[in-house]
PDB file of N, CA and C in Angstrom:
ATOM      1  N   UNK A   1      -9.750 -19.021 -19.621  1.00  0.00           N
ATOM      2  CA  UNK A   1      -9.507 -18.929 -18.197  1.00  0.00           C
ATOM      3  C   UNK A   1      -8.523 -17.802 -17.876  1.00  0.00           C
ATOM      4  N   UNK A   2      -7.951 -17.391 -18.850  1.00  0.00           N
ATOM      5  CA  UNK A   2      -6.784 -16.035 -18.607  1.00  0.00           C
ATOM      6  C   UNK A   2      -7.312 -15.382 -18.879  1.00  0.00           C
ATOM      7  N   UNK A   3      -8.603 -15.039 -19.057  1.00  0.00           N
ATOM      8  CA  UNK A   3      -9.331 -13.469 -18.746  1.00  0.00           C
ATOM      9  C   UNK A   3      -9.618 -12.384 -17.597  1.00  0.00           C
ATOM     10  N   UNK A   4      -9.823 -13.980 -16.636  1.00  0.00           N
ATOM     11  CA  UNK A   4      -9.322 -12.817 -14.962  1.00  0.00           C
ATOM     12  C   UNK A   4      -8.313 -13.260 -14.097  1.00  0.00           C
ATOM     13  N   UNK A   5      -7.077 -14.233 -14.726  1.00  0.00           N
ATOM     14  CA  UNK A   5      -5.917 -14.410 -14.169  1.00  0.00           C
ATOM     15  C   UNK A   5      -4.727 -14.537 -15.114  1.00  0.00           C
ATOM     16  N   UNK A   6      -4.096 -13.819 -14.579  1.00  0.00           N
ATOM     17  CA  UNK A   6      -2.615 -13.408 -15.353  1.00  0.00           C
ATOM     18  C   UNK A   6      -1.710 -14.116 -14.846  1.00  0.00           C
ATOM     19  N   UNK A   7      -0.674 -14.741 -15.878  1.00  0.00           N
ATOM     20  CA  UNK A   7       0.320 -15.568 -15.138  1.00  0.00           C
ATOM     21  C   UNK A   7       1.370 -14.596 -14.430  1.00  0.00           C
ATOM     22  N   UNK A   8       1.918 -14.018 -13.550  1.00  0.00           N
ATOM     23  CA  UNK A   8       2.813 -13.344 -12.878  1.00  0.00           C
ATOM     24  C   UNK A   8       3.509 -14.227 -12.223  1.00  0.00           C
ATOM     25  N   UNK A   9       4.983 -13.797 -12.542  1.00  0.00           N
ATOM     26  CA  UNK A   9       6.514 -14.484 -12.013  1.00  0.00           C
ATOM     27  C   UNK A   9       6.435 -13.197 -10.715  1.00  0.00           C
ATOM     28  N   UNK A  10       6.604 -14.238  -9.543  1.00  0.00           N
ATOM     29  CA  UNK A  10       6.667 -13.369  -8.571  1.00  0.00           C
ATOM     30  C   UNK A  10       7.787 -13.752  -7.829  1.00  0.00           C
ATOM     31  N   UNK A  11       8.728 -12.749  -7.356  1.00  0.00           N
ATOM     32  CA  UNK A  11       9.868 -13.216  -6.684  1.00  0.00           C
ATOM     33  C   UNK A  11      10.136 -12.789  -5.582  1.00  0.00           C
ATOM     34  N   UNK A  12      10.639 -13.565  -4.695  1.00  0.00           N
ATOM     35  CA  UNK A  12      10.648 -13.237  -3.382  1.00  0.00           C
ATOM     36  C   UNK A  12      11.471 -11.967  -3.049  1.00  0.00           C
ATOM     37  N   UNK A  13      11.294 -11.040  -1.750  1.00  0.00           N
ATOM     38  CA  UNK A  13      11.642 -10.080  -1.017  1.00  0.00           C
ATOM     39  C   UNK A  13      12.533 -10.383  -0.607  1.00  0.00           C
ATOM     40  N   UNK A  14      13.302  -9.733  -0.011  1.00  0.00           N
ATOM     41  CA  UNK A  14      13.868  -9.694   1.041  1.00  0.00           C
ATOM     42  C   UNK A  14      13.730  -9.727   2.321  1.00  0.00           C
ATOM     43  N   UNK A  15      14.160  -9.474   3.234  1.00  0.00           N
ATOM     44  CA  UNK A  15      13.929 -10.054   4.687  1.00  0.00           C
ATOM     45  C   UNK A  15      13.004  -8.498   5.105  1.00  0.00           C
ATOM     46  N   UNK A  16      14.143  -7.674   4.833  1.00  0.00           N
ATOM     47  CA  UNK A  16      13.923  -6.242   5.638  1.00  0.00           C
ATOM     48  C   UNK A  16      12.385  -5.976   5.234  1.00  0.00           C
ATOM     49  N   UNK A  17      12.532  -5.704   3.262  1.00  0.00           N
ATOM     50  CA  UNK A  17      11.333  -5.459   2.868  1.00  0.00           C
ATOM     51  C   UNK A  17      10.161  -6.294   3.926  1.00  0.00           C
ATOM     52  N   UNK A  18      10.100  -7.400   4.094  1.00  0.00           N
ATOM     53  CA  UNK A  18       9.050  -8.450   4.741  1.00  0.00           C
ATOM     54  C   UNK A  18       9.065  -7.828   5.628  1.00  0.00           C
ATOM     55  N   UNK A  19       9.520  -7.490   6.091  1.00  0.00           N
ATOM     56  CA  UNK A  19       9.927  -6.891   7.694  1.00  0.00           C
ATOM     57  C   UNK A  19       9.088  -5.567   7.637  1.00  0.00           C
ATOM     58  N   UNK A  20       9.756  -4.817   6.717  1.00  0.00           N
ATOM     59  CA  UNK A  20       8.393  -3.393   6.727  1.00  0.00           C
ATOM     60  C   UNK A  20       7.341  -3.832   6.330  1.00  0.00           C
ATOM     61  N   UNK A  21       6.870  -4.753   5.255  1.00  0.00           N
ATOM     62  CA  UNK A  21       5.651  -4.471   5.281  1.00  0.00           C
ATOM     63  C   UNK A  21       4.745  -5.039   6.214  1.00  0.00           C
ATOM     64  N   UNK A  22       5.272  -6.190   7.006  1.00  0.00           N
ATOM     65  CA  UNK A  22       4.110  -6.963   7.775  1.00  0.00           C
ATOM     66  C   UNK A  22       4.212  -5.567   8.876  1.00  0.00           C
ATOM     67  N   UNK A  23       5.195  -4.879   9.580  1.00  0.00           N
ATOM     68  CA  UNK A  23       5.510  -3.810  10.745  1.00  0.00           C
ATOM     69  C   UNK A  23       3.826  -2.882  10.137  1.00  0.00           C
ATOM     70  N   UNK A  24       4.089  -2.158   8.567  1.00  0.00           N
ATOM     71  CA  UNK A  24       3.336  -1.383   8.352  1.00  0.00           C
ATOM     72  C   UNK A  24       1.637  -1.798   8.137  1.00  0.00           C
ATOM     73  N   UNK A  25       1.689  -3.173   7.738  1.00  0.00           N
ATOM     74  CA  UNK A  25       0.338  -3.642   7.914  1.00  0.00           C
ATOM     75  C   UNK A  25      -0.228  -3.460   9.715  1.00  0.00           C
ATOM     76  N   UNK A  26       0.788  -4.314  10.193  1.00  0.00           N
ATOM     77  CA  UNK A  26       0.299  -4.246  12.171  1.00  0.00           C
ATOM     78  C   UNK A  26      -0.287  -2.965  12.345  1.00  0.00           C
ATOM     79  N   UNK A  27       0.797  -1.850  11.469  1.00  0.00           N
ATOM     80  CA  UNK A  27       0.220  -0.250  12.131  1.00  0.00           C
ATOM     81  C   UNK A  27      -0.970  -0.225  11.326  1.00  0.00           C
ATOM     82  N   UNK A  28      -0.896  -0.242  10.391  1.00  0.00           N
ATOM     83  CA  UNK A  28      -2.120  -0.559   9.861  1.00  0.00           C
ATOM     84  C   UNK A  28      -3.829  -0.275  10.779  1.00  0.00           C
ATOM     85  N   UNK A  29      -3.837  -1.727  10.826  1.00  0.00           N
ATOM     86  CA  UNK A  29      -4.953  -2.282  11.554  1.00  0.00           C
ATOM     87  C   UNK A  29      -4.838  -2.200  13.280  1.00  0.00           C
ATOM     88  N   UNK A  30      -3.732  -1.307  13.890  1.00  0.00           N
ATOM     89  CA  UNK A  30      -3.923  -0.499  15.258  1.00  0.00           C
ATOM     90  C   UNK A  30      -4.873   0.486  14.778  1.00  0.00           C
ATOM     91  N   UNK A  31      -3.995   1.603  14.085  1.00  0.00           N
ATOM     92  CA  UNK A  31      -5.030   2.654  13.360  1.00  0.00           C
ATOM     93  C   UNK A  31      -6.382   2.600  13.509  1.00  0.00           C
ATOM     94  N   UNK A  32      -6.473   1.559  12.588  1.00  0.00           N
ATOM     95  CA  UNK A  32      -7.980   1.459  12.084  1.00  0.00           C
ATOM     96  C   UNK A  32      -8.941   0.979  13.346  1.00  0.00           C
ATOM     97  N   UNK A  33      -7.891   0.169  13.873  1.00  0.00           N
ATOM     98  CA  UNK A  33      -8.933   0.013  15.569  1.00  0.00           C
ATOM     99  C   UNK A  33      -9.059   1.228  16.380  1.00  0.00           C
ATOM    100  N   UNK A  34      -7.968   1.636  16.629  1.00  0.00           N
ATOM    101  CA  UNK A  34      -8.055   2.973  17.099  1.00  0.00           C
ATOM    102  C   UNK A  34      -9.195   3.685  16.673  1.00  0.00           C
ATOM    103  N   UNK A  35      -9.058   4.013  15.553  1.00  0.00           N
ATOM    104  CA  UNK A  35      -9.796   4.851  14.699  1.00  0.00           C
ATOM    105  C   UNK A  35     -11.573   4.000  15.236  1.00  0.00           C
ATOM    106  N   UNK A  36     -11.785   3.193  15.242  1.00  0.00           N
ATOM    107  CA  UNK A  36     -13.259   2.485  15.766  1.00  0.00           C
ATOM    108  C   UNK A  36     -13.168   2.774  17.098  1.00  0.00           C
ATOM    109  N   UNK A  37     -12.367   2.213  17.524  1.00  0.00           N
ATOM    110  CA  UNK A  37     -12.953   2.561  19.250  1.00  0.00           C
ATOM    111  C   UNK A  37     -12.863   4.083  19.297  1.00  0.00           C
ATOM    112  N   UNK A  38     -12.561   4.698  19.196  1.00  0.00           N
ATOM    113  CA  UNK A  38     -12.635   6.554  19.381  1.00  0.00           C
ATOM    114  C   UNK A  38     -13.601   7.090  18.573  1.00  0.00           C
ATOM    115  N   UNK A  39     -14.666   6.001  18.868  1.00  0.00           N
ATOM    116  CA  UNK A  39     -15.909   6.619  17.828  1.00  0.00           C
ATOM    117  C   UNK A  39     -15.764   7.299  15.943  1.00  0.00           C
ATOM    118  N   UNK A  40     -14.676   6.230  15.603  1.00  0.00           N
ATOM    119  CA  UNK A  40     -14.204   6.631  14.058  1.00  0.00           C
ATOM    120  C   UNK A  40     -13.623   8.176  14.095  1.00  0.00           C
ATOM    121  N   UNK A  41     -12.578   8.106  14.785  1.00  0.00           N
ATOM    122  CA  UNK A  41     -11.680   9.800  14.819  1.00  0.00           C
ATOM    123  C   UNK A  41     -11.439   9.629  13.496  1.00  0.00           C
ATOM    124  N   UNK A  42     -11.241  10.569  12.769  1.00  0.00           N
ATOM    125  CA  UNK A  42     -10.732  10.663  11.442  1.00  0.00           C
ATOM    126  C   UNK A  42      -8.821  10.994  11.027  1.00  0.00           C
ATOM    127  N   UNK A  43      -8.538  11.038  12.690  1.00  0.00           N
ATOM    128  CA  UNK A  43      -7.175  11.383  12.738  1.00  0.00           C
ATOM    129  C   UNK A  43      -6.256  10.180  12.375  1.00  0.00           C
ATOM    130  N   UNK A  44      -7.131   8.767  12.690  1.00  0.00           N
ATOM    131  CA  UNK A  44      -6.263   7.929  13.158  1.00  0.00           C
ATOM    132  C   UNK A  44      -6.244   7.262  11.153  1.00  0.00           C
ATOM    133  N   UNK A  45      -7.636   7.971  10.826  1.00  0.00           N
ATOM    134  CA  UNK A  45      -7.700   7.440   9.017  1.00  0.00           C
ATOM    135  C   UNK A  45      -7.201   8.104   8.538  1.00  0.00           C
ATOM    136  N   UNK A  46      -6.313   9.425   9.122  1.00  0.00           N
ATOM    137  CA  UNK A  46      -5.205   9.692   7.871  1.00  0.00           C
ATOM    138  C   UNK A  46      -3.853   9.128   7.904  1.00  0.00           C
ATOM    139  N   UNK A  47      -3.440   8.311   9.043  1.00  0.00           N
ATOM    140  CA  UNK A  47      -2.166   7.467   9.272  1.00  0.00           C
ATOM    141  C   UNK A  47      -2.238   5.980   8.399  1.00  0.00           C
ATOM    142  N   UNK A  48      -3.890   5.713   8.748  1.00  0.00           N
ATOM    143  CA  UNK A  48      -3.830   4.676   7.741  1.00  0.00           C
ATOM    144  C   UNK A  48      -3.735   4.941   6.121  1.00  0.00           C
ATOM    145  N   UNK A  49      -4.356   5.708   5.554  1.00  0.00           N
ATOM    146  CA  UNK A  49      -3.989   6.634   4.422  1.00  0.00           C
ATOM    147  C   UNK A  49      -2.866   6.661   4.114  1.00  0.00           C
ATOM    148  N   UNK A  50      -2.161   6.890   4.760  1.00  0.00           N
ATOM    149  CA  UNK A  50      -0.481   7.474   4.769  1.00  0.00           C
ATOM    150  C   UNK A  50       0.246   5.724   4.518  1.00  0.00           C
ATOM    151  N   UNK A  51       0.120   5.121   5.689  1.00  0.00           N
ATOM    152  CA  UNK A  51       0.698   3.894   5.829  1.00  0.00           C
ATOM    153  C   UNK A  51       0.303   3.237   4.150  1.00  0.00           C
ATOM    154  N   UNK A  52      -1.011   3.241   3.547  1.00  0.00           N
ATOM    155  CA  UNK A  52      -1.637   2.548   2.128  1.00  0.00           C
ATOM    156  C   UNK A  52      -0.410   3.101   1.756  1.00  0.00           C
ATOM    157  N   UNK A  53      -0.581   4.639   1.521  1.00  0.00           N
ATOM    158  CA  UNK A  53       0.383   4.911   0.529  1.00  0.00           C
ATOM    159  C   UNK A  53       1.930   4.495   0.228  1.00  0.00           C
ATOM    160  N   UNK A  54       2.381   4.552   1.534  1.00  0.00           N
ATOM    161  CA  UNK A  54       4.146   4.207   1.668  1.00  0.00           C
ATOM    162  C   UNK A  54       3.914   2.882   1.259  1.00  0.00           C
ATOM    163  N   UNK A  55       3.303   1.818   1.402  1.00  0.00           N
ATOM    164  CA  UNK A  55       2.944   0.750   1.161  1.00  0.00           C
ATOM    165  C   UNK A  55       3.307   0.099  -0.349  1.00  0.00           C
ATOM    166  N   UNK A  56       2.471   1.049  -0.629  1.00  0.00           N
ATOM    167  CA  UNK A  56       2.128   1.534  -2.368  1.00  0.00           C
ATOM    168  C   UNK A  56       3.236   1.643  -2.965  1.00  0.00           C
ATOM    169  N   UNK A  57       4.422   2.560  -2.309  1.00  0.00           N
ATOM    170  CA  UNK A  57       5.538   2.952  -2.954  1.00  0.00           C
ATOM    171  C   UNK A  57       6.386   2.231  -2.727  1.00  0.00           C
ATOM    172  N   UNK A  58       6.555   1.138  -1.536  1.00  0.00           N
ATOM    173  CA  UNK A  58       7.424   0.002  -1.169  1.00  0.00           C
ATOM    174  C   UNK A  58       7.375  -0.772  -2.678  1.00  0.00           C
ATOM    175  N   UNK A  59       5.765  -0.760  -2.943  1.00  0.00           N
ATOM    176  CA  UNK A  59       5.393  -2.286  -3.892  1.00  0.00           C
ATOM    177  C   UNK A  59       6.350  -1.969  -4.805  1.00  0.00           C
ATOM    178  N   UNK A  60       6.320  -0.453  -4.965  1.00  0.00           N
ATOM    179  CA  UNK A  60       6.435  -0.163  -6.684  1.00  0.00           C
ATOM    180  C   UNK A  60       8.176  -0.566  -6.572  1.00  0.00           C
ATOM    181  N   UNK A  61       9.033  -0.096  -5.666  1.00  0.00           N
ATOM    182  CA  UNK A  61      10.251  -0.412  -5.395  1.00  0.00           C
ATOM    183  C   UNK A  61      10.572  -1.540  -5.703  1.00  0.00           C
ATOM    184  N   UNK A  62      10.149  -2.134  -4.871  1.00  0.00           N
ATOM    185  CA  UNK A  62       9.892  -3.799  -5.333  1.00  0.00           C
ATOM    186  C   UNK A  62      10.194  -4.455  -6.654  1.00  0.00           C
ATOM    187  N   UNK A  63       9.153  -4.053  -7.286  1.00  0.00           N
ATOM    188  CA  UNK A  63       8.613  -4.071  -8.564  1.00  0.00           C
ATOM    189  C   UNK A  63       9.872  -3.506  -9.396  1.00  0.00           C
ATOM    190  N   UNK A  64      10.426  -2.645  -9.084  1.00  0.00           N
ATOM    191  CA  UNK A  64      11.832  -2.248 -10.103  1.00  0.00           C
ATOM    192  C   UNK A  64      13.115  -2.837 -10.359  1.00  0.00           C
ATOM    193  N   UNK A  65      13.047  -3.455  -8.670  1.00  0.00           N
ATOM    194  CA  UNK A  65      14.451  -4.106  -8.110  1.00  0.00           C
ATOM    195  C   UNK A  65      14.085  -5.192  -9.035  1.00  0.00           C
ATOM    196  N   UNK A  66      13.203  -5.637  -9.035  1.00  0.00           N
ATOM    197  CA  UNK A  66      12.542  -7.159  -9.669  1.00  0.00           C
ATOM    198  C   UNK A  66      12.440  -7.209 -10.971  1.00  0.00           C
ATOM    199  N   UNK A  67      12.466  -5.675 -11.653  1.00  0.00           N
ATOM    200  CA  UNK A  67      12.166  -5.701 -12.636  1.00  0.00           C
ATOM    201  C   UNK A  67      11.153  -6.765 -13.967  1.00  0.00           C
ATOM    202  N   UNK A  68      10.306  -5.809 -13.559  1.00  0.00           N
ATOM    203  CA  UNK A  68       8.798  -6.976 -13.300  1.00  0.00           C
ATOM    204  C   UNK A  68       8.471  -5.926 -14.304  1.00  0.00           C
ATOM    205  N   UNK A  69       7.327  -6.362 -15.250  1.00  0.00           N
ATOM    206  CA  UNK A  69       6.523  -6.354 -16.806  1.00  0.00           C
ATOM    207  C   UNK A  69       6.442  -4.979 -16.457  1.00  0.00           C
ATOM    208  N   UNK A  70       6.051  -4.013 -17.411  1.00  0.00           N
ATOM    209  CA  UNK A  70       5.794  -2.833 -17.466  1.00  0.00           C
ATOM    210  C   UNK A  70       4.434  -2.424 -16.911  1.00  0.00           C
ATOM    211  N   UNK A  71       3.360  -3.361 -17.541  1.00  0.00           N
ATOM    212  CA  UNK A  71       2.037  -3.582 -17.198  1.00  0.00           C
ATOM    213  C   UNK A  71       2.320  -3.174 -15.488  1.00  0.00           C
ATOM    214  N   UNK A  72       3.165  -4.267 -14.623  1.00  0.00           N
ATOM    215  CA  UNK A  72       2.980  -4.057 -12.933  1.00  0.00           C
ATOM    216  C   UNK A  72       3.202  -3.267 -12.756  1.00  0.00           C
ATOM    217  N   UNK A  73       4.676  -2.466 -13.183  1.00  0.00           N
ATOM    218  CA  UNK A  73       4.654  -1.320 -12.463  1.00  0.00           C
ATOM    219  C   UNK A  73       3.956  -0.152 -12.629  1.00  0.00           C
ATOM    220  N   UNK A  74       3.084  -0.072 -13.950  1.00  0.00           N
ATOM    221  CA  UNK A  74       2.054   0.963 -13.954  1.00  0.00           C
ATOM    222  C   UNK A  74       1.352   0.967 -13.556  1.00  0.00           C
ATOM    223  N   UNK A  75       0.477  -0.437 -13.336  1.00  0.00           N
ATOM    224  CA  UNK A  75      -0.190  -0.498 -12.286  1.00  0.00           C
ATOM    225  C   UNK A  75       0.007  -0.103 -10.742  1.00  0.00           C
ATOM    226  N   UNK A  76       0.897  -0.617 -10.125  1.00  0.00           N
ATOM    227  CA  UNK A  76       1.547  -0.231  -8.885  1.00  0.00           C
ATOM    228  C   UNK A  76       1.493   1.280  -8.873  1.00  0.00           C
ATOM    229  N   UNK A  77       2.398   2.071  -9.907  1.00  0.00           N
ATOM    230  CA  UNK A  77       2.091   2.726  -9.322  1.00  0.00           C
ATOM    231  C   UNK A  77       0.694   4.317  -9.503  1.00  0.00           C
ATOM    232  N   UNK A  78      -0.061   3.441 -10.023  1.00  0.00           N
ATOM    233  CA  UNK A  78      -1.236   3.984 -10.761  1.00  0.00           C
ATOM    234  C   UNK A  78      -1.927   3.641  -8.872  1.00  0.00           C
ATOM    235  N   UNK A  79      -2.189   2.418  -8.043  1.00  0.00           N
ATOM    236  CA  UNK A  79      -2.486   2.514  -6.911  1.00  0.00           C
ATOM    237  C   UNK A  79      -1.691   2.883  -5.985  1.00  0.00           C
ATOM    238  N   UNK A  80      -0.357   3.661  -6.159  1.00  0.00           N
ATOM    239  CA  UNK A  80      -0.232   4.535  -5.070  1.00  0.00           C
ATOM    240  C   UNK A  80      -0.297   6.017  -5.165  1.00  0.00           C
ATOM    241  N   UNK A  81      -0.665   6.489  -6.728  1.00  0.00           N
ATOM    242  CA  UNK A  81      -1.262   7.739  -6.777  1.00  0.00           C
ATOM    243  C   UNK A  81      -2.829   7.868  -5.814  1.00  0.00           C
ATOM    244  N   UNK A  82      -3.304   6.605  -6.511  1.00  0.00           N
ATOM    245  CA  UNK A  82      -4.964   7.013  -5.800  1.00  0.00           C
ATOM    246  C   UNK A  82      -4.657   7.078  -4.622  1.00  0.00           C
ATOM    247  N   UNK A  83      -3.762   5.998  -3.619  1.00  0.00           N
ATOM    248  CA  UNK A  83      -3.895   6.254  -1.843  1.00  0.00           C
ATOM    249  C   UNK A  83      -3.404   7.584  -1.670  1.00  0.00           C
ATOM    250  N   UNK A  84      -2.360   7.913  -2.249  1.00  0.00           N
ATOM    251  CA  UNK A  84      -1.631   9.563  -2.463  1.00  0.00           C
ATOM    252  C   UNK A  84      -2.772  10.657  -2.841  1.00  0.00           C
ATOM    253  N   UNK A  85      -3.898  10.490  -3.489  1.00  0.00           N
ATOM    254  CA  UNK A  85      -4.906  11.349  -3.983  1.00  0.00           C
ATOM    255  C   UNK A  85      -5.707  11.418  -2.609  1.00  0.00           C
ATOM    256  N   UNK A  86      -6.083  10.260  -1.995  1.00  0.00           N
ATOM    257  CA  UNK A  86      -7.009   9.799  -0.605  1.00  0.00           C
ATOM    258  C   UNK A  86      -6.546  10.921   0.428  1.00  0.00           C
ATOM    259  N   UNK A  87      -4.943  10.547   0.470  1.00  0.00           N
ATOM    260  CA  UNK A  87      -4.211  11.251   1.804  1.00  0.00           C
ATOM    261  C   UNK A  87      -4.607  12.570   1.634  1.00  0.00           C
ATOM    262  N   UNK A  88      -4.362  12.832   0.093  1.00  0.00           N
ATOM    263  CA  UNK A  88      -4.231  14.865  -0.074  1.00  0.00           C
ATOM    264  C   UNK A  88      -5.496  15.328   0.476  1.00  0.00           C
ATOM    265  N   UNK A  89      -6.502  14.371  -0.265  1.00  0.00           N
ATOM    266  CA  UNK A  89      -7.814  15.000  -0.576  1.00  0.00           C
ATOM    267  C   UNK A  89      -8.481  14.805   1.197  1.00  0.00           C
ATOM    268  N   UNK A  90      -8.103  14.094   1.929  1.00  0.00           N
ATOM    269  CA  UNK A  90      -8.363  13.797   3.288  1.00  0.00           C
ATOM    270  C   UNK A  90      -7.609  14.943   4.386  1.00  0.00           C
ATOM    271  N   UNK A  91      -6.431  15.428   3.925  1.00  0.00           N
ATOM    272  CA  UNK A  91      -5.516  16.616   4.573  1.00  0.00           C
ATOM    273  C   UNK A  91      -6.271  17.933   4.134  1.00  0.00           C
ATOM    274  N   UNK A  92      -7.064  17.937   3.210  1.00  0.00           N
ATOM    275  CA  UNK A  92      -6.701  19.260   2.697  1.00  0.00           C
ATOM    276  C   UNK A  92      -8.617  19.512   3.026  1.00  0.00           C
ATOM    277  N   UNK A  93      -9.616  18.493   3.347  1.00  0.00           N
ATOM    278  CA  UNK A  93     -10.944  18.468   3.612  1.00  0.00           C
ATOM    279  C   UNK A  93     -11.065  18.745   4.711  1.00  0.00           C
TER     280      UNK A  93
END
């Protein structure tokens, strides 16, 4: 049964952290509405892009303060290169 679940000690945030990330999720999913009702502007999918990424780099923060398995934080921050790859490759297209 531990082939597709890992036991992870997860420890709680802080207030603020909670605080940015639910703020950056809300912007989030304005964006992305935005981004639908304006007939899918592509302007409003590079904020969401952006927002994944800072996101990404909150986790990994997180993840240090917490000092959490090596495994997470490579992971972590192995997914905020890719949103970081998304943003470039979306700025620069």
């Amino acid at each position: 049964m531990n082939v597709f679940f890992q036991k992870v000690e997860h420890k709680s945030n802080s207030k603020i952290l909670t605080f940015i990330r639910v703020f950056m999720i809300i912007g989030m999913t304005f964006f992305l509405f935005m981004a639908i009702f304006n007939h899918l502007d592509l302007y409003y999918l590079m904020w969401v892009f952006l927002l994944a990424a800072v996101l990404s780099l909150v986790d990994i923060i997180v993840s240090l303060i917490n000092k959490a398995d090596k495994n997470v934080v490579v992971l972590e921050i192995g997914y905020a290169f890719i949103w970081i790859f998304m943003l470039v490759l979306y700025v620069l297209i």
